[in-house]
PDB file of N, CA and C in Angstrom:
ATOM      1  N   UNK A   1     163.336 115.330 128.874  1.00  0.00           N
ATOM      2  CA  UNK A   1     164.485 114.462 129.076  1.00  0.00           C
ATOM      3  C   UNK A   1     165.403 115.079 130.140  1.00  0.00           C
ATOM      4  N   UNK A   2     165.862 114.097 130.900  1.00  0.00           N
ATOM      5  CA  UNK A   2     166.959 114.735 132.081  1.00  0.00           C
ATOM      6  C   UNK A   2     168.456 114.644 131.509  1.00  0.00           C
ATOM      7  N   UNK A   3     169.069 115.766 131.541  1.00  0.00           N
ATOM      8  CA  UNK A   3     170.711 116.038 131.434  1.00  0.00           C
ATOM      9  C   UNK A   3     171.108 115.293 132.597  1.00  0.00           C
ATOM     10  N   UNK A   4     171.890 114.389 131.442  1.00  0.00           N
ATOM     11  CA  UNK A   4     172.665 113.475 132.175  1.00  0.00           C
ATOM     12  C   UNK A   4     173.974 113.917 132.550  1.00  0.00           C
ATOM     13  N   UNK A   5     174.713 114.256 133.312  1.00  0.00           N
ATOM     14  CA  UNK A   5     175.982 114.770 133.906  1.00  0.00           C
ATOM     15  C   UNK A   5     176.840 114.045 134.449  1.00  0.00           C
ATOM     16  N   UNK A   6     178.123 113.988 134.208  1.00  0.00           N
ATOM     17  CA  UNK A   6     179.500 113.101 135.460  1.00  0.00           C
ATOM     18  C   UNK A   6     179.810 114.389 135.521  1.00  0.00           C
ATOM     19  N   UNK A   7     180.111 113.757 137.218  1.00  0.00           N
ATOM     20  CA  UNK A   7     180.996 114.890 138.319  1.00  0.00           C
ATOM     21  C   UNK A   7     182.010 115.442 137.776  1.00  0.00           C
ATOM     22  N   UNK A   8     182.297 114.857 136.854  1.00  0.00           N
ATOM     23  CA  UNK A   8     184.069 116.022 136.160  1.00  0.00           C
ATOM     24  C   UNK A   8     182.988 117.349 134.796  1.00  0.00           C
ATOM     25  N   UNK A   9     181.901 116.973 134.750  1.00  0.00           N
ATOM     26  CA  UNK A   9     181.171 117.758 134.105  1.00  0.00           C
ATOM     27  C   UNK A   9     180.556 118.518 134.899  1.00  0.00           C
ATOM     28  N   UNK A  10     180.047 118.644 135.968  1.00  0.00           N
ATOM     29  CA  UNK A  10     179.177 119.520 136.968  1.00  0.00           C
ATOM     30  C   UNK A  10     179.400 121.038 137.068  1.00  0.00           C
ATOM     31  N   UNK A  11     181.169 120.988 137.478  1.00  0.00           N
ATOM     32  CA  UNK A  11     181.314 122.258 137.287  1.00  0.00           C
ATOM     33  C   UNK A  11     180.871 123.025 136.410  1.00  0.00           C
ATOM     34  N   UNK A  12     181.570 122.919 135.142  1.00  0.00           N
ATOM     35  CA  UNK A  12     180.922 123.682 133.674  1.00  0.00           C
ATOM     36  C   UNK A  12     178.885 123.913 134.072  1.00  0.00           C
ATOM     37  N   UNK A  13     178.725 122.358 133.916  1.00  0.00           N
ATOM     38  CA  UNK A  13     177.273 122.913 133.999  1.00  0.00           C
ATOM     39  C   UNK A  13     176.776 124.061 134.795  1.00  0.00           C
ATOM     40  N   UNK A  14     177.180 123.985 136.511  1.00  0.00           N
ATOM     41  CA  UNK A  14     177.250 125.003 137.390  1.00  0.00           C
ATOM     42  C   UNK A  14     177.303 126.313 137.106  1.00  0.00           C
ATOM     43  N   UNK A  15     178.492 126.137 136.328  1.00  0.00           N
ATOM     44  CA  UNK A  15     178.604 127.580 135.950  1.00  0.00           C
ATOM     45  C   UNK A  15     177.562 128.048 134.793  1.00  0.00           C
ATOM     46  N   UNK A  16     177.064 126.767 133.766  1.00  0.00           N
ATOM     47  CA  UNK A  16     176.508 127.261 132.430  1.00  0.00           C
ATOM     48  C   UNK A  16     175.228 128.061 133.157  1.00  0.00           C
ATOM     49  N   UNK A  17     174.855 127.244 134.166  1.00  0.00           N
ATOM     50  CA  UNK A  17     173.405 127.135 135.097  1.00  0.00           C
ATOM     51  C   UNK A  17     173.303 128.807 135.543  1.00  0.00           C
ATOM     52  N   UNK A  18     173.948 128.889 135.945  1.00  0.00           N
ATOM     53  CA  UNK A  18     174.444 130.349 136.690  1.00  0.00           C
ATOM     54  C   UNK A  18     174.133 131.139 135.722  1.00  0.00           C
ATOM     55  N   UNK A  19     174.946 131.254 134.887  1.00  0.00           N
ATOM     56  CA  UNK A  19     174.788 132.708 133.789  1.00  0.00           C
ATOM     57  C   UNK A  19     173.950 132.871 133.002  1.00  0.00           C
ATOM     58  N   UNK A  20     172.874 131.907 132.849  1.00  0.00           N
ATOM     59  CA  UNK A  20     171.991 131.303 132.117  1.00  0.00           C
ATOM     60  C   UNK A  20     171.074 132.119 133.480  1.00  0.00           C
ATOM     61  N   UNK A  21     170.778 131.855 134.350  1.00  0.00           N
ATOM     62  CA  UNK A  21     169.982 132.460 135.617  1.00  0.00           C
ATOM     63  C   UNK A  21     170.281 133.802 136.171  1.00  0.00           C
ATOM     64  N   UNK A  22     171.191 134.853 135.861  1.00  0.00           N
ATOM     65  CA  UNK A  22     171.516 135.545 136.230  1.00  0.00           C
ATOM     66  C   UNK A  22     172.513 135.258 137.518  1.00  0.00           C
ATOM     67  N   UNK A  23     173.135 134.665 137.583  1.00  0.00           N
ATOM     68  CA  UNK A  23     173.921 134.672 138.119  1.00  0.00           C
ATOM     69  C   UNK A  23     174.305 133.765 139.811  1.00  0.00           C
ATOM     70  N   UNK A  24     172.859 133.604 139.648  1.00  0.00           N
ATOM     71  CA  UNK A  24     172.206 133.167 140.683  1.00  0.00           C
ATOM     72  C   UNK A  24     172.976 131.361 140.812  1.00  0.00           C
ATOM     73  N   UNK A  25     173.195 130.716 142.131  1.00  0.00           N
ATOM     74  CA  UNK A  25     174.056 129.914 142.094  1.00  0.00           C
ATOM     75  C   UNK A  25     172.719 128.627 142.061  1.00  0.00           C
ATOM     76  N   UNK A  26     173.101 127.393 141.387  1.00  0.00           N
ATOM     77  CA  UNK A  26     171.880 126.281 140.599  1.00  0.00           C
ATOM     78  C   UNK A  26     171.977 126.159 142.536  1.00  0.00           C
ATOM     79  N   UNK A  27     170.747 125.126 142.466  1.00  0.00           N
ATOM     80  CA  UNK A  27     170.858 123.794 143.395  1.00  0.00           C
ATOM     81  C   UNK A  27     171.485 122.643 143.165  1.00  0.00           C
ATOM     82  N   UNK A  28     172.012 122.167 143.864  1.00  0.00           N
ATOM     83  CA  UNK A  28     172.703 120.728 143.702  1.00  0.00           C
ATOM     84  C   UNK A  28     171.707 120.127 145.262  1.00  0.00           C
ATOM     85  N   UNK A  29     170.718 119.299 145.085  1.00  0.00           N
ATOM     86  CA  UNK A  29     170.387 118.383 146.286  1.00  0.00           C
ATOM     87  C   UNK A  29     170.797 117.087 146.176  1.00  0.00           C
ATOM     88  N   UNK A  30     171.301 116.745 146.894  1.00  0.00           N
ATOM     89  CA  UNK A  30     171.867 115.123 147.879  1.00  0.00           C
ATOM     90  C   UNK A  30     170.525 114.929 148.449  1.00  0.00           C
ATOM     91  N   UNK A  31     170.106 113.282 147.469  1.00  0.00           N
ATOM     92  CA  UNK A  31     169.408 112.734 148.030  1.00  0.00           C
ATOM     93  C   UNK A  31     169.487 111.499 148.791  1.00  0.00           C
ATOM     94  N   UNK A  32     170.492 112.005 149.503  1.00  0.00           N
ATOM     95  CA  UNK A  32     170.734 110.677 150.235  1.00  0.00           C
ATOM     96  C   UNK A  32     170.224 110.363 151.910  1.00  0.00           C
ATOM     97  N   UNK A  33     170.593 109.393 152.676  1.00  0.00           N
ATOM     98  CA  UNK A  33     170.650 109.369 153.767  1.00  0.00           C
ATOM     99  C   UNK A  33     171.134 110.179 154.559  1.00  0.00           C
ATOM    100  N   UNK A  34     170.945 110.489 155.846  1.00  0.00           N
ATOM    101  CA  UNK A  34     171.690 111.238 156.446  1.00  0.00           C
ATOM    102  C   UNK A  34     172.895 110.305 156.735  1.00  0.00           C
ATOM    103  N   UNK A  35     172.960 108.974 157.402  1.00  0.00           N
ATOM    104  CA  UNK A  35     174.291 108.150 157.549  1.00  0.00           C
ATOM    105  C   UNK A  35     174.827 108.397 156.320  1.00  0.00           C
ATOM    106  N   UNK A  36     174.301 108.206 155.004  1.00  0.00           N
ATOM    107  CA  UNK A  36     174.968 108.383 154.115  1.00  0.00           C
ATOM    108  C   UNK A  36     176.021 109.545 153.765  1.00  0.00           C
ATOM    109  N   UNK A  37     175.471 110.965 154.401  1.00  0.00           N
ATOM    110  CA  UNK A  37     176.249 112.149 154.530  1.00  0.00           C
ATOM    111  C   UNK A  37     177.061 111.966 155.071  1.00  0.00           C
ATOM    112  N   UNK A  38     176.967 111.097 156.757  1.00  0.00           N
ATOM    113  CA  UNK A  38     177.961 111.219 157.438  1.00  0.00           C
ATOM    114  C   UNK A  38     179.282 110.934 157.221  1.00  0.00           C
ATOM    115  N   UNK A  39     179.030 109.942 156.173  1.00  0.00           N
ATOM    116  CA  UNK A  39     180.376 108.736 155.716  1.00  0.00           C
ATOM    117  C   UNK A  39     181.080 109.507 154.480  1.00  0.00           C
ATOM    118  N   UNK A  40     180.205 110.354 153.416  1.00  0.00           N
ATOM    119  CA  UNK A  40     180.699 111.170 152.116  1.00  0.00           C
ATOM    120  C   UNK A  40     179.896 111.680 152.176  1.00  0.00           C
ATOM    121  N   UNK A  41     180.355 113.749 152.115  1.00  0.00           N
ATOM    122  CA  UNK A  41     179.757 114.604 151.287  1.00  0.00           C
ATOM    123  C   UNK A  41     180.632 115.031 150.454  1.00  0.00           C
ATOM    124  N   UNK A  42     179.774 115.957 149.619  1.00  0.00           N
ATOM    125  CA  UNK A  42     180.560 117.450 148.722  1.00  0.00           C
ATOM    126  C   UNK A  42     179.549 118.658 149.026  1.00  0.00           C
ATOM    127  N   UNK A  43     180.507 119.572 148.507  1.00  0.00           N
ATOM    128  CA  UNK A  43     179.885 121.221 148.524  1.00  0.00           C
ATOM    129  C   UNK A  43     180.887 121.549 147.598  1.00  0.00           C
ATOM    130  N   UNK A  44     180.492 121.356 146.517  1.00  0.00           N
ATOM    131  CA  UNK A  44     181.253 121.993 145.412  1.00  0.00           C
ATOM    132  C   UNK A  44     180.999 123.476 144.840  1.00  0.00           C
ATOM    133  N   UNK A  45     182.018 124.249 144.593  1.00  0.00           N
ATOM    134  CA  UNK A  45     181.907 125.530 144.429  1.00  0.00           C
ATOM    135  C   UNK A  45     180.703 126.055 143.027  1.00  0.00           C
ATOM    136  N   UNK A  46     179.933 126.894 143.596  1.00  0.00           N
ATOM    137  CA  UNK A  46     178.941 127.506 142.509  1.00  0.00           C
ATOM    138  C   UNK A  46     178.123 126.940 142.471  1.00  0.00           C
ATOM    139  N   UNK A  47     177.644 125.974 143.769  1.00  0.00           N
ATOM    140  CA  UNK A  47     176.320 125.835 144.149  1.00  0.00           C
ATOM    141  C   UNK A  47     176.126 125.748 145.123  1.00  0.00           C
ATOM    142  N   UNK A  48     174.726 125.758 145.616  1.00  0.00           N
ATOM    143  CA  UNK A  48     173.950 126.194 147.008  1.00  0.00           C
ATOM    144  C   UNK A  48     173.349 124.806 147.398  1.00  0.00           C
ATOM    145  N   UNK A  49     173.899 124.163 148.411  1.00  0.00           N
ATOM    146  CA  UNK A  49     173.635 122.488 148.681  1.00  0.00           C
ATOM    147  C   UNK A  49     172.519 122.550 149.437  1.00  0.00           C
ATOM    148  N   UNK A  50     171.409 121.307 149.223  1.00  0.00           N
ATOM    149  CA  UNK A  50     170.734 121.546 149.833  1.00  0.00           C
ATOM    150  C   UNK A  50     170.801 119.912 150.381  1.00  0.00           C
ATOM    151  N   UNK A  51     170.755 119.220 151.600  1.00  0.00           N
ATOM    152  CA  UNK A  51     170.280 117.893 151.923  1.00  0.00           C
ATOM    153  C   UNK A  51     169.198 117.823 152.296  1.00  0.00           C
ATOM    154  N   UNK A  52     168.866 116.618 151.865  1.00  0.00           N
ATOM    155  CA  UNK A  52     167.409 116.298 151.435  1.00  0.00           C
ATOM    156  C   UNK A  52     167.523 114.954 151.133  1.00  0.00           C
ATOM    157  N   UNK A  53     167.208 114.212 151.943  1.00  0.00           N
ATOM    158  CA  UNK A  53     166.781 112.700 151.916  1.00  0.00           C
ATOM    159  C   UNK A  53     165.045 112.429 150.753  1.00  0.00           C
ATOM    160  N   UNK A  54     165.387 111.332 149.522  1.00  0.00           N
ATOM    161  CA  UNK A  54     164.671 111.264 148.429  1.00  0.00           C
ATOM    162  C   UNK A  54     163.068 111.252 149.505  1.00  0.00           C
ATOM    163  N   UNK A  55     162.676 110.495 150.066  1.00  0.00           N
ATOM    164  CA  UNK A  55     161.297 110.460 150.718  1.00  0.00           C
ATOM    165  C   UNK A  55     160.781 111.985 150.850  1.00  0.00           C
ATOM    166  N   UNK A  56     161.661 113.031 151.506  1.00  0.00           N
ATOM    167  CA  UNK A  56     161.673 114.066 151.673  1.00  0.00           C
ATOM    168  C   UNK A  56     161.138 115.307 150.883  1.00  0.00           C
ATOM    169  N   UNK A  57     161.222 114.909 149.245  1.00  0.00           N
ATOM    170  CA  UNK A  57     161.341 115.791 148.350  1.00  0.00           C
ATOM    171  C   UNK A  57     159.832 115.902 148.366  1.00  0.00           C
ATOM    172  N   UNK A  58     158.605 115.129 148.043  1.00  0.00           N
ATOM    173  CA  UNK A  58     157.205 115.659 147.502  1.00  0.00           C
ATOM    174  C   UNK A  58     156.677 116.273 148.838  1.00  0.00           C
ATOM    175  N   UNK A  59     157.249 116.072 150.151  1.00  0.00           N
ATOM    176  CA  UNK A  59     156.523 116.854 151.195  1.00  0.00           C
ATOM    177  C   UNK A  59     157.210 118.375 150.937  1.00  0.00           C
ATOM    178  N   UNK A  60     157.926 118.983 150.971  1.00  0.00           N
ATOM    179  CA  UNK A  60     159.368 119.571 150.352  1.00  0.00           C
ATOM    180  C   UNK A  60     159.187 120.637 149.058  1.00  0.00           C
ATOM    181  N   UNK A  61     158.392 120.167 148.192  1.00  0.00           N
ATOM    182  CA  UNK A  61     158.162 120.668 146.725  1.00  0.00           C
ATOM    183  C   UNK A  61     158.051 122.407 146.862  1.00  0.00           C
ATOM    184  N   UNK A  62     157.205 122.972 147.836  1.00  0.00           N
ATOM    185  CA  UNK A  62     156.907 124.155 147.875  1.00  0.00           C
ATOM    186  C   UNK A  62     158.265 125.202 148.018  1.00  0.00           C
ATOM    187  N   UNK A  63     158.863 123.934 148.921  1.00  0.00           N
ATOM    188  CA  UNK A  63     159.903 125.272 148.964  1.00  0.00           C
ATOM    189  C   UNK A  63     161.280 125.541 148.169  1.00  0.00           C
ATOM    190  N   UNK A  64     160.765 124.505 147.086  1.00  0.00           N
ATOM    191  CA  UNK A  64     161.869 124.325 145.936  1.00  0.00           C
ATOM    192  C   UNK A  64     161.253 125.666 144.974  1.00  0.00           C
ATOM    193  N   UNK A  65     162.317 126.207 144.264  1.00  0.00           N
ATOM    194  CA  UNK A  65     161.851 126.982 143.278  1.00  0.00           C
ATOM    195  C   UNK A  65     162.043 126.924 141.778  1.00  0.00           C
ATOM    196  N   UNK A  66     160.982 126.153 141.047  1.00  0.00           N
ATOM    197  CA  UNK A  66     160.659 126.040 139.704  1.00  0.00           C
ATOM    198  C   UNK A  66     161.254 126.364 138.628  1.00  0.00           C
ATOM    199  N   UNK A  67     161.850 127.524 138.849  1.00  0.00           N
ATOM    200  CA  UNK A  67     162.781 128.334 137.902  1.00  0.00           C
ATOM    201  C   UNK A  67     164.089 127.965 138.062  1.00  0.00           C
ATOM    202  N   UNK A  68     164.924 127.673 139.000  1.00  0.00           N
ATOM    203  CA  UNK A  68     166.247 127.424 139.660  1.00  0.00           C
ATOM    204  C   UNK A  68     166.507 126.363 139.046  1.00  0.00           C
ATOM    205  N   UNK A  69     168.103 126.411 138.759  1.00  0.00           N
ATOM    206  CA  UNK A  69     168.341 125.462 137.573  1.00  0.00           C
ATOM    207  C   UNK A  69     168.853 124.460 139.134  1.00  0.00           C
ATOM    208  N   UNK A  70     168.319 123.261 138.875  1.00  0.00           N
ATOM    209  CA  UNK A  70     168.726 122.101 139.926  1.00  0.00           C
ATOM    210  C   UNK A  70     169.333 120.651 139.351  1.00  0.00           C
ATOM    211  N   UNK A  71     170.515 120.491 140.067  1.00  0.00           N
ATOM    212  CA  UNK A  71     171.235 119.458 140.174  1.00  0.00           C
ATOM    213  C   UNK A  71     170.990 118.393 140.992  1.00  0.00           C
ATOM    214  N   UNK A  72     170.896 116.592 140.570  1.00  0.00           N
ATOM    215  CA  UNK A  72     170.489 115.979 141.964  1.00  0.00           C
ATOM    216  C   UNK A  72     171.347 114.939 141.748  1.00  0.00           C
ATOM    217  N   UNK A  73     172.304 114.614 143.452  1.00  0.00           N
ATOM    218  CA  UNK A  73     173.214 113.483 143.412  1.00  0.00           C
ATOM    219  C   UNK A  73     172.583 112.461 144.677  1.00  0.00           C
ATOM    220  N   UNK A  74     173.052 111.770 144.608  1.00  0.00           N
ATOM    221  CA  UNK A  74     172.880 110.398 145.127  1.00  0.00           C
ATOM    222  C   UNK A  74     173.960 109.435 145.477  1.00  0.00           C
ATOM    223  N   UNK A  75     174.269 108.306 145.762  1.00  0.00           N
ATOM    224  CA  UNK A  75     175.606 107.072 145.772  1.00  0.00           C
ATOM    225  C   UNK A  75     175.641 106.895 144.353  1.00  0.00           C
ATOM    226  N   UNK A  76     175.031 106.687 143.255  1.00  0.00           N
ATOM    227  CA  UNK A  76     175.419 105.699 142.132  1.00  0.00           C
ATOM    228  C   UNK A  76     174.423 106.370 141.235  1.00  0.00           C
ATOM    229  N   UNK A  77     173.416 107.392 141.224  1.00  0.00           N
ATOM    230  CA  UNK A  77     172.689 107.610 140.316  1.00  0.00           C
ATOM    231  C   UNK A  77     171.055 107.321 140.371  1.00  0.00           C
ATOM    232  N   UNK A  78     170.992 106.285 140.687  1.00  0.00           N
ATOM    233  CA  UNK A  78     169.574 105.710 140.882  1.00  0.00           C
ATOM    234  C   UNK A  78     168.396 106.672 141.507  1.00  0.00           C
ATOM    235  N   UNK A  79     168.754 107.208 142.420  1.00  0.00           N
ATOM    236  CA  UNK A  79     167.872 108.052 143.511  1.00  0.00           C
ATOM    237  C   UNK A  79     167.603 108.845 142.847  1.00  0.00           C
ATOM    238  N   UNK A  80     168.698 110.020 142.420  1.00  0.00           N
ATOM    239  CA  UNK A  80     168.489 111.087 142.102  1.00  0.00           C
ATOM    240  C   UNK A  80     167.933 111.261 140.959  1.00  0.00           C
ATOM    241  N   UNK A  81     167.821 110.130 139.871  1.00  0.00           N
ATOM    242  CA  UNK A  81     167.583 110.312 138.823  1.00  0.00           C
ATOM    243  C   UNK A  81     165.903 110.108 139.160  1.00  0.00           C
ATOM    244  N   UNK A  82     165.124 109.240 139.380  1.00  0.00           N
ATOM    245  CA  UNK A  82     164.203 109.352 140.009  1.00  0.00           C
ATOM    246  C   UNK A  82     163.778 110.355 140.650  1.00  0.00           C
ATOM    247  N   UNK A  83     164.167 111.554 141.734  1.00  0.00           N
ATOM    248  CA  UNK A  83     164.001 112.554 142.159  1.00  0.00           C
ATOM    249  C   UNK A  83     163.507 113.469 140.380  1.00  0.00           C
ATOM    250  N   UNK A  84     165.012 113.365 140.218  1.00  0.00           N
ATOM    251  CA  UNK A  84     164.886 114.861 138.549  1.00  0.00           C
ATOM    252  C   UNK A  84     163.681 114.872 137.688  1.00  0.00           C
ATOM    253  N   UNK A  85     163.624 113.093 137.944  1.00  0.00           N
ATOM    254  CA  UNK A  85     161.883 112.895 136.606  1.00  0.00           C
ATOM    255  C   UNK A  85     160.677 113.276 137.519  1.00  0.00           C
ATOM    256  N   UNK A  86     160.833 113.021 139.009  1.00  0.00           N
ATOM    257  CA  UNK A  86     159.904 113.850 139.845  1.00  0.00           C
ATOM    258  C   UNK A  86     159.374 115.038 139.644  1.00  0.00           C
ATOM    259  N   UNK A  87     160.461 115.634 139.697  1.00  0.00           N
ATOM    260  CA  UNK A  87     160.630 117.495 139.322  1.00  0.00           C
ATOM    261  C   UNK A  87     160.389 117.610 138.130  1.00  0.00           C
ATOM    262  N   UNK A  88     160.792 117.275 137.303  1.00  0.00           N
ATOM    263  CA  UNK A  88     160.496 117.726 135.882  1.00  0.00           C
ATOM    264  C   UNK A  88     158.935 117.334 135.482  1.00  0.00           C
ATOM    265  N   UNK A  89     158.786 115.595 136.149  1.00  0.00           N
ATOM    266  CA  UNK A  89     157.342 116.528 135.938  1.00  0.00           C
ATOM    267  C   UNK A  89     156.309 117.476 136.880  1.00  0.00           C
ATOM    268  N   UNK A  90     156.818 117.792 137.430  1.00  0.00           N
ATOM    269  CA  UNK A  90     156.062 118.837 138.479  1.00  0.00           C
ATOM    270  C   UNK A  90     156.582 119.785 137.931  1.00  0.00           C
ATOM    271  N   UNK A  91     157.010 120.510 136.702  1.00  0.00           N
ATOM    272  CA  UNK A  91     157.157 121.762 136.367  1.00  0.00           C
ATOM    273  C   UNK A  91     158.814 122.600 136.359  1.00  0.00           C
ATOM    274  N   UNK A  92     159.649 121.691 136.874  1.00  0.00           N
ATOM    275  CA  UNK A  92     161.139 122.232 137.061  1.00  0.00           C
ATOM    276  C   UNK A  92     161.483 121.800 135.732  1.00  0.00           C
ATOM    277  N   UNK A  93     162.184 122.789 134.934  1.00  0.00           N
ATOM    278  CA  UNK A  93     162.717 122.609 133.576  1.00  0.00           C
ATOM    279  C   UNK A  93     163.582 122.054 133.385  1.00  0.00           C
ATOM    280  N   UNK A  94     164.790 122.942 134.275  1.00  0.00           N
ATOM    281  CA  UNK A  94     166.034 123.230 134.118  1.00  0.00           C
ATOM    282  C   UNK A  94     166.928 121.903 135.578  1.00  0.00           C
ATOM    283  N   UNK A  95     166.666 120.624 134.675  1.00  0.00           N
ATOM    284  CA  UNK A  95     166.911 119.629 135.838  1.00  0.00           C
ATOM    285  C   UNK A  95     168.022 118.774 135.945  1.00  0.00           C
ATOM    286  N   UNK A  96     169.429 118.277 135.987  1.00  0.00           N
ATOM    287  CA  UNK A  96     170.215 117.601 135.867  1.00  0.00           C
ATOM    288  C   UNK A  96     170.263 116.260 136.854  1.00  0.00           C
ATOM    289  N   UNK A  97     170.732 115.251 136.212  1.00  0.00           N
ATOM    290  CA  UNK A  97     171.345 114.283 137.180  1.00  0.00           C
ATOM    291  C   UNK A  97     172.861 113.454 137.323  1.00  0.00           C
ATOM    292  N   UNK A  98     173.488 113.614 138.399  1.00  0.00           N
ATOM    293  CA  UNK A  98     175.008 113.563 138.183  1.00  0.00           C
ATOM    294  C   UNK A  98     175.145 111.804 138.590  1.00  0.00           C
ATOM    295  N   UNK A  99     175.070 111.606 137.125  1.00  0.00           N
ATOM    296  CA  UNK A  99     175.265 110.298 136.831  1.00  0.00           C
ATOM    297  C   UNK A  99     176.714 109.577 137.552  1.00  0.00           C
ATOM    298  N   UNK A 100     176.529 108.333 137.716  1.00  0.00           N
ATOM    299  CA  UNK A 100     177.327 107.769 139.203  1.00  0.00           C
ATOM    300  C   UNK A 100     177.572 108.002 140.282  1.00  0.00           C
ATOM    301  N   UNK A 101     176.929 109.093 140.668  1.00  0.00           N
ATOM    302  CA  UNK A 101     176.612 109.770 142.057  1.00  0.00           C
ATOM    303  C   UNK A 101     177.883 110.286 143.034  1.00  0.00           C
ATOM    304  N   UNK A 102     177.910 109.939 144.190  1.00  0.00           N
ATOM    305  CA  UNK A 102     178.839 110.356 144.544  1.00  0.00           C
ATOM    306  C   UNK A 102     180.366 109.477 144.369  1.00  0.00           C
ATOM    307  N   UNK A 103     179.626 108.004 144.505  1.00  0.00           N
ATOM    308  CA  UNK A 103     180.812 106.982 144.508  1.00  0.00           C
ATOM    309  C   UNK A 103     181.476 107.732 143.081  1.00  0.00           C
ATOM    310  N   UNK A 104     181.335 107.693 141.976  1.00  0.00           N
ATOM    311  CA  UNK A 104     181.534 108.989 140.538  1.00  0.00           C
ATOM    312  C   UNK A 104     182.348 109.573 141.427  1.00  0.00           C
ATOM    313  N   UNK A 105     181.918 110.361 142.176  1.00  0.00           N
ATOM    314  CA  UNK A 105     182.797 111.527 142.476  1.00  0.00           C
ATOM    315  C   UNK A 105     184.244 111.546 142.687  1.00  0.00           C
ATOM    316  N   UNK A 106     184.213 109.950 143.572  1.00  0.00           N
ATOM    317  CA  UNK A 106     185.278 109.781 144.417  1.00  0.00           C
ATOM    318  C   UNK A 106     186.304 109.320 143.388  1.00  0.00           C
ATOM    319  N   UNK A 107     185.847 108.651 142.571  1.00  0.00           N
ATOM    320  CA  UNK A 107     186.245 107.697 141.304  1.00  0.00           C
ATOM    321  C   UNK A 107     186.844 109.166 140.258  1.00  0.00           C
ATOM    322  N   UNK A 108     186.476 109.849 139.863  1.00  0.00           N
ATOM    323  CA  UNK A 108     186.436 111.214 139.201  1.00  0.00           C
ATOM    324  C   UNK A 108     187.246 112.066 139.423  1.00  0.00           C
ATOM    325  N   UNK A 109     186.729 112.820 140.510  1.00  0.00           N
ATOM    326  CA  UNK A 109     187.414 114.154 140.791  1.00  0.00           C
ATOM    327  C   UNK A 109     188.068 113.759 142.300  1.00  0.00           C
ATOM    328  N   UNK A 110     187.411 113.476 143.117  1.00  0.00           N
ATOM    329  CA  UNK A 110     188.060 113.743 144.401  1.00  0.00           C
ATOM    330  C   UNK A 110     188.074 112.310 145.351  1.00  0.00           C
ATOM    331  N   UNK A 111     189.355 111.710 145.189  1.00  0.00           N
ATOM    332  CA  UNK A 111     190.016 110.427 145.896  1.00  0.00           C
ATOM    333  C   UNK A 111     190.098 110.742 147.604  1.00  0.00           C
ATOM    334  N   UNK A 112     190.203 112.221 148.141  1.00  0.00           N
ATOM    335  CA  UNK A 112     189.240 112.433 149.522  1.00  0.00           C
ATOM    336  C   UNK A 112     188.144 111.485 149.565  1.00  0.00           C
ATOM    337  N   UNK A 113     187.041 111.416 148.988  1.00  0.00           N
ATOM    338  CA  UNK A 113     185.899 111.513 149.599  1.00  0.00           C
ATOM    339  C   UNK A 113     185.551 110.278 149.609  1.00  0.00           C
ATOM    340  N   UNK A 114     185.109 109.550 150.800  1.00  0.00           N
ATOM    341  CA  UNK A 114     185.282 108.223 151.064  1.00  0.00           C
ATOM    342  C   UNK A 114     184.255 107.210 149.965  1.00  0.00           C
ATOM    343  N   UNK A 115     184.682 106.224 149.419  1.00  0.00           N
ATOM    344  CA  UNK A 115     183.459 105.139 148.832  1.00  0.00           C
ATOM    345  C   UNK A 115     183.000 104.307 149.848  1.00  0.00           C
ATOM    346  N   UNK A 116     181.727 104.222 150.061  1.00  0.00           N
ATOM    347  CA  UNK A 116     181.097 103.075 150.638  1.00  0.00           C
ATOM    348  C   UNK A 116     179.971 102.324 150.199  1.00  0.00           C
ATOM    349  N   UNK A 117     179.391 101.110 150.900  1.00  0.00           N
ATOM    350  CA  UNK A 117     179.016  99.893 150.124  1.00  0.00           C
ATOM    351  C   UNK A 117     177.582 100.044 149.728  1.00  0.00           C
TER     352      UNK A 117
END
């Protein structure tokens, strides 16, 4: 089953992710567009961002690491959650998805970060 997460929850997880790993900071990948970056990102503290457009990920797999606790956002949820059941079943355990994606975010924590359609 994938841990379902909102952006006002991420942090905590981040951190749970971390100390749980030695210390080591999770992944959070954005599976979005690149236009999509252009218009809204994040880089939220206590993780290591990676972009990565969803098509991207099964060519990609090798250089993900299995053990690394990973986070995946998207606009609204849809993508990423799809990505996490990817991974999880290819062997990633430790998999979250930050439910409402980024538009969430903007809605949530940070009224910066632009909504679009």
């Amino acid at each position: 089953m994938i841990e379902q997460i909102t952006p006002r929850q991420l942090p905590a997880w981040l951190q749970r992710a971390a100390q749980a790993d030695g210390g080591r900071l999770p992944l959070l990948i954005d599976v979005r567009e690149p236009a999509e970056w252009a218009v809204a990102s994040v880089a939220p503290a206590g993780a290591e961002l990676l972009q990565a457009p969803m098509h991207t990920i099964p060519a990609r797999l090798a250089e993900l690491d299995r053990e690394r606790p990973v986070a995946l956002l998207c606009h609204h949820g849809g993508r990423s959650m799809q990505v996490a059941m990817f991974l999880a079943q290819h062997g990633f355990d430790r998999v979250a998805n930050v439910a409402g994606g980024i538009d969430a975010w903007s809605l949530q924590l940070d009224p910066t970060v632009p909504r679009y359609g």
